[in-house]
Protein backbone atom coordinates (compact mmCIF):
# COMPACT_ATOMS: atom_id res chain seq x y z
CA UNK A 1 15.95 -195.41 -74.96
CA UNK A 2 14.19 -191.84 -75.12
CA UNK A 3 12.70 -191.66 -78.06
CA UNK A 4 14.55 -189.95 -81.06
CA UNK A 5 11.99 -186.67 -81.77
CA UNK A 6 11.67 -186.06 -77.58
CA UNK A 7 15.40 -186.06 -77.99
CA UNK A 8 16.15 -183.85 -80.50
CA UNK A 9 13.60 -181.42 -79.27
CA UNK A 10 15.31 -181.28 -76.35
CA UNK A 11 18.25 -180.89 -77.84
CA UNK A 12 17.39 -177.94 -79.80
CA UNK A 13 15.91 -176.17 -76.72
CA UNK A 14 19.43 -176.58 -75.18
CA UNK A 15 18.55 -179.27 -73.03
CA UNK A 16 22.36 -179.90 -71.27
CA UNK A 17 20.81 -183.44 -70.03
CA UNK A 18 19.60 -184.77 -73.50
CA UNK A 19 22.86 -183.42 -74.75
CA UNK A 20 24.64 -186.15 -72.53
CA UNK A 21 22.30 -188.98 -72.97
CA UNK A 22 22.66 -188.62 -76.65
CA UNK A 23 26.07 -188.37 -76.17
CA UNK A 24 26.32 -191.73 -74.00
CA UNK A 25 24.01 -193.38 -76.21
CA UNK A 26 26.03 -192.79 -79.48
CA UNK A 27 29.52 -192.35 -78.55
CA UNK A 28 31.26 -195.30 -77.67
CA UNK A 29 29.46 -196.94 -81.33
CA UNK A 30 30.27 -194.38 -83.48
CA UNK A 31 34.04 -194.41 -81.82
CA UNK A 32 33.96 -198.53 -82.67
CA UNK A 33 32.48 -197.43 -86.66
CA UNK A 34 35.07 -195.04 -87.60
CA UNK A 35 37.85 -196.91 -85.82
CA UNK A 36 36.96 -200.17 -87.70
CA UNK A 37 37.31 -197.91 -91.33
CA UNK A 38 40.30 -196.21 -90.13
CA UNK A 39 42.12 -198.23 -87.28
CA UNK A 40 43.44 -195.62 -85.33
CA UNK A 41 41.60 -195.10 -82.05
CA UNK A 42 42.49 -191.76 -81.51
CA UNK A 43 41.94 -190.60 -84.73
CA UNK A 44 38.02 -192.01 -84.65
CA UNK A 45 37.45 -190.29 -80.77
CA UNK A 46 38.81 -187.42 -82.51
CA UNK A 47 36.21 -187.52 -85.69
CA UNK A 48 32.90 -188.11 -83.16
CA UNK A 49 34.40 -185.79 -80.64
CA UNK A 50 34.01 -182.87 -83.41
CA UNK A 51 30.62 -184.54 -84.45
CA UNK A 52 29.51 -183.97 -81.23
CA UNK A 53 30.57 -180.42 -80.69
CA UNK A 54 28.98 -179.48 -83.87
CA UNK A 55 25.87 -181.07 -82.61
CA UNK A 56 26.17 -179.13 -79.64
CA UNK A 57 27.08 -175.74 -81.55
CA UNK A 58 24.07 -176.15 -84.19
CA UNK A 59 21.20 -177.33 -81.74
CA UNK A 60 18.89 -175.05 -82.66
CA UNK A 61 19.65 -175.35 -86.35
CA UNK A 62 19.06 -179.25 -86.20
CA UNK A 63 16.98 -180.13 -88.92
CA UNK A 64 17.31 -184.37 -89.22
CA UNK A 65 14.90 -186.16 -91.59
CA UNK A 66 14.93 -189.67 -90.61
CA UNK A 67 16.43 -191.55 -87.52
CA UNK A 68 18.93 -189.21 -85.36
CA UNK A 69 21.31 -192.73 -85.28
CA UNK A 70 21.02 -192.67 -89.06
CA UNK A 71 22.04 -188.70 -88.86
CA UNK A 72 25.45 -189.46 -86.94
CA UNK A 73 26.50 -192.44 -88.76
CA UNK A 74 27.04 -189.95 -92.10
CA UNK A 75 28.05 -186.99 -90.19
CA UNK A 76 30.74 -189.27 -88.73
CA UNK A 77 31.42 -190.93 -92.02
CA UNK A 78 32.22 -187.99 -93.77
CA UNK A 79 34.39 -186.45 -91.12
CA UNK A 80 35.71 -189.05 -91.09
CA UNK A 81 36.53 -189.04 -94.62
CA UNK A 82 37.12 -185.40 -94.39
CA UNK A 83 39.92 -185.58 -92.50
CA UNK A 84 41.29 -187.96 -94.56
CA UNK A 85 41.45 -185.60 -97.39
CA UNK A 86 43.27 -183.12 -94.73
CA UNK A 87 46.16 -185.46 -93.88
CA UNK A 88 48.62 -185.32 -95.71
CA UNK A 89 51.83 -187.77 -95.61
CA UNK A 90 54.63 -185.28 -96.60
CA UNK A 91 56.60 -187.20 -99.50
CA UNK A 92 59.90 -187.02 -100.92
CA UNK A 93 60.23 -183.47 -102.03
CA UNK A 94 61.95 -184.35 -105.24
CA UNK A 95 59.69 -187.59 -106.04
CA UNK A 96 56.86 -185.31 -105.49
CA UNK A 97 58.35 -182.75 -107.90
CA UNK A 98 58.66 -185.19 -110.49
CA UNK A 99 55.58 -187.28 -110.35
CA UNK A 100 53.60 -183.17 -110.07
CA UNK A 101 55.62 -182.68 -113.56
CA UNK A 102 54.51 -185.86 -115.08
CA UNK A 103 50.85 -185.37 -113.88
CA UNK A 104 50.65 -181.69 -115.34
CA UNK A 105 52.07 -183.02 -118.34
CA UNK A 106 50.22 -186.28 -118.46
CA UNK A 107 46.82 -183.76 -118.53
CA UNK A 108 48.57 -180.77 -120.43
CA UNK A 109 50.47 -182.13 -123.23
CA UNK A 110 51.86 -179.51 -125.13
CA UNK A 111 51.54 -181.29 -128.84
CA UNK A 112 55.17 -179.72 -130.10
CA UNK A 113 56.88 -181.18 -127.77
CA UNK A 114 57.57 -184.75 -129.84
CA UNK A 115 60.18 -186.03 -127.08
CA UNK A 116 57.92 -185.53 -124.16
CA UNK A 117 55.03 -186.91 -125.90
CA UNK A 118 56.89 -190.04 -126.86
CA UNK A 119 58.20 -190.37 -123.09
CA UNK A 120 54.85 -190.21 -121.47
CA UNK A 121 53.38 -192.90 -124.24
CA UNK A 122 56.27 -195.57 -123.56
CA UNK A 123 55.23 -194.53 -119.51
CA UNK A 124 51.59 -194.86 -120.45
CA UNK A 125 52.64 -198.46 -122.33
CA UNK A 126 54.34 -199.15 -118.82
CA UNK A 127 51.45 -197.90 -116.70
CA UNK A 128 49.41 -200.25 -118.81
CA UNK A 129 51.50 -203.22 -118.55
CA UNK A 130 51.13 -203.23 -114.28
CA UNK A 131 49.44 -206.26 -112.58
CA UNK A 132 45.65 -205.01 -112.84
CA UNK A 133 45.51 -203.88 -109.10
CA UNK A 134 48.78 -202.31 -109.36
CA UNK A 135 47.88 -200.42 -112.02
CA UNK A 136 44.45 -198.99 -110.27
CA UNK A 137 46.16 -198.34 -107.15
CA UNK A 138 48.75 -196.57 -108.89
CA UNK A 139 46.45 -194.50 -111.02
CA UNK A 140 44.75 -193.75 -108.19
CA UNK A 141 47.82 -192.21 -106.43
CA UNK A 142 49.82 -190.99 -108.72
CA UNK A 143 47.24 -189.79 -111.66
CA UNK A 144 44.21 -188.84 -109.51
CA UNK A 145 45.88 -188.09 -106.58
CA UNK A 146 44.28 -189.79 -103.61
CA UNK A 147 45.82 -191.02 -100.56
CA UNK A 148 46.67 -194.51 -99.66
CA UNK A 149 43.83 -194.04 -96.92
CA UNK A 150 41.51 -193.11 -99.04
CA UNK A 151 42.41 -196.17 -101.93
CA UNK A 152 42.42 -198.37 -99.25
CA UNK A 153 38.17 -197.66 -98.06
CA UNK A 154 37.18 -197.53 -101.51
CA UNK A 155 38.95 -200.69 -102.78
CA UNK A 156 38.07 -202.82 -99.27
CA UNK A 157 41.79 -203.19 -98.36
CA UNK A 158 44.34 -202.09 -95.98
CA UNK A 159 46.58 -199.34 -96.44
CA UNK A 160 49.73 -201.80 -95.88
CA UNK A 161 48.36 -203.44 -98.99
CA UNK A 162 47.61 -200.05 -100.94
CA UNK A 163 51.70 -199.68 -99.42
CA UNK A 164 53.00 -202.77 -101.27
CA UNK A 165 51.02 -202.28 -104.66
CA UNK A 166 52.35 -198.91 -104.88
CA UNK A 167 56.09 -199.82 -103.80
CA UNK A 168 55.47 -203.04 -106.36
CA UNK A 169 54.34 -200.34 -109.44
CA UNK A 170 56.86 -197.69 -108.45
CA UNK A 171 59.81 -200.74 -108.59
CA UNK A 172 58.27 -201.75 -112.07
CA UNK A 173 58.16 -198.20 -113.66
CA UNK A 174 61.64 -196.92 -112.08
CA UNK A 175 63.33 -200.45 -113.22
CA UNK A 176 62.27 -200.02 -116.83
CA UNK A 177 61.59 -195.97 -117.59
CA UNK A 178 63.99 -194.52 -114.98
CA UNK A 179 64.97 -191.83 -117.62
CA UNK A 180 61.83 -190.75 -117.61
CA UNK A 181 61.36 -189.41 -114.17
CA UNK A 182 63.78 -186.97 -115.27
């Protein structure tokens, strides 16, 4: 392997041929990283393939302290993560209405209204009743608003499980505080 500072100064003089040997040295394991956090092949070619172009773009900005492998595993990681902010699954237009109401509300309580206030403690008493990972999966969701993607890399699960907690804590609340959810 060339070494890493011969490399990147290379690489900041333009250097088309260090370019494609760090590309072949990097690719194919920073593909097998991001597809082992996100399982979706093309979406992990997709996050190192705009890694790589903004290598390319920014050569000779390139300013890495430490190891250059070091250097692509976070830029990777948070593109990676990045994008996961940018998708978004497109919901139910009315559940997302209500739950947008009930989150506004939840934050912005407006102290003369005694109805809604009462509501949104018996859903707070119900929130607070879920199984315990229900209930941080749900909050999660539903209060801080992250996706299922997301829940699923911080918590160490899969989204099909982030998927059946929710469905299990959506069941629970609609089954016994359907009148609240308007």
């Amino acid at each position: 392997m060339m070494k890493e500072e011969i490399l990147l100064e290379n690489l900041r003089k333009g250097n088309v041929d260090a370019y494609e040997y760090l590309f072949n040295e990097y690719y194919d394991w920073l593909c097998n990283y991001i597809f082992k956090l996100c399982g979706d092949r093309s979406m992990s070619k997709d996050v190192v393939q705009e890694i790589m172009i903004k290598l390319w773009e920014k050569k000779g900005q390139l300013s890495i302290k430490g190891s250059l492998k070091g250097y692509l595993f976070k830029s990777c990681h948070n593109q990676f993560l990045q994008q996961l902010r940018k998708e978004k699954k497109q919901p139910d237009l009315l559940d997302k209405i209500r739950w947008d109401t009930i989150y506004e509300s939840y934050f912005e309580l407006k102290e003369d209204d005694a109805y809604f206030k009462s509501a949104l403690l018996k859903l707070d008493e119900l929130i607070d009743k879920l199984p315990p990972k229900c209930k941080e999966i749900f909050i999660m969701n539903k209060l801080e608003r992250r996706k299922y993607r997301e829940i699923a890399l911080d918590m160490g699960i899969s989204v099909k499980t982030v998927e059946n907690q929710m469905s299990k804590a959506l069941r629970i609340i609609r089954e016994n505080a359907s009148v609240f959810l308007f």
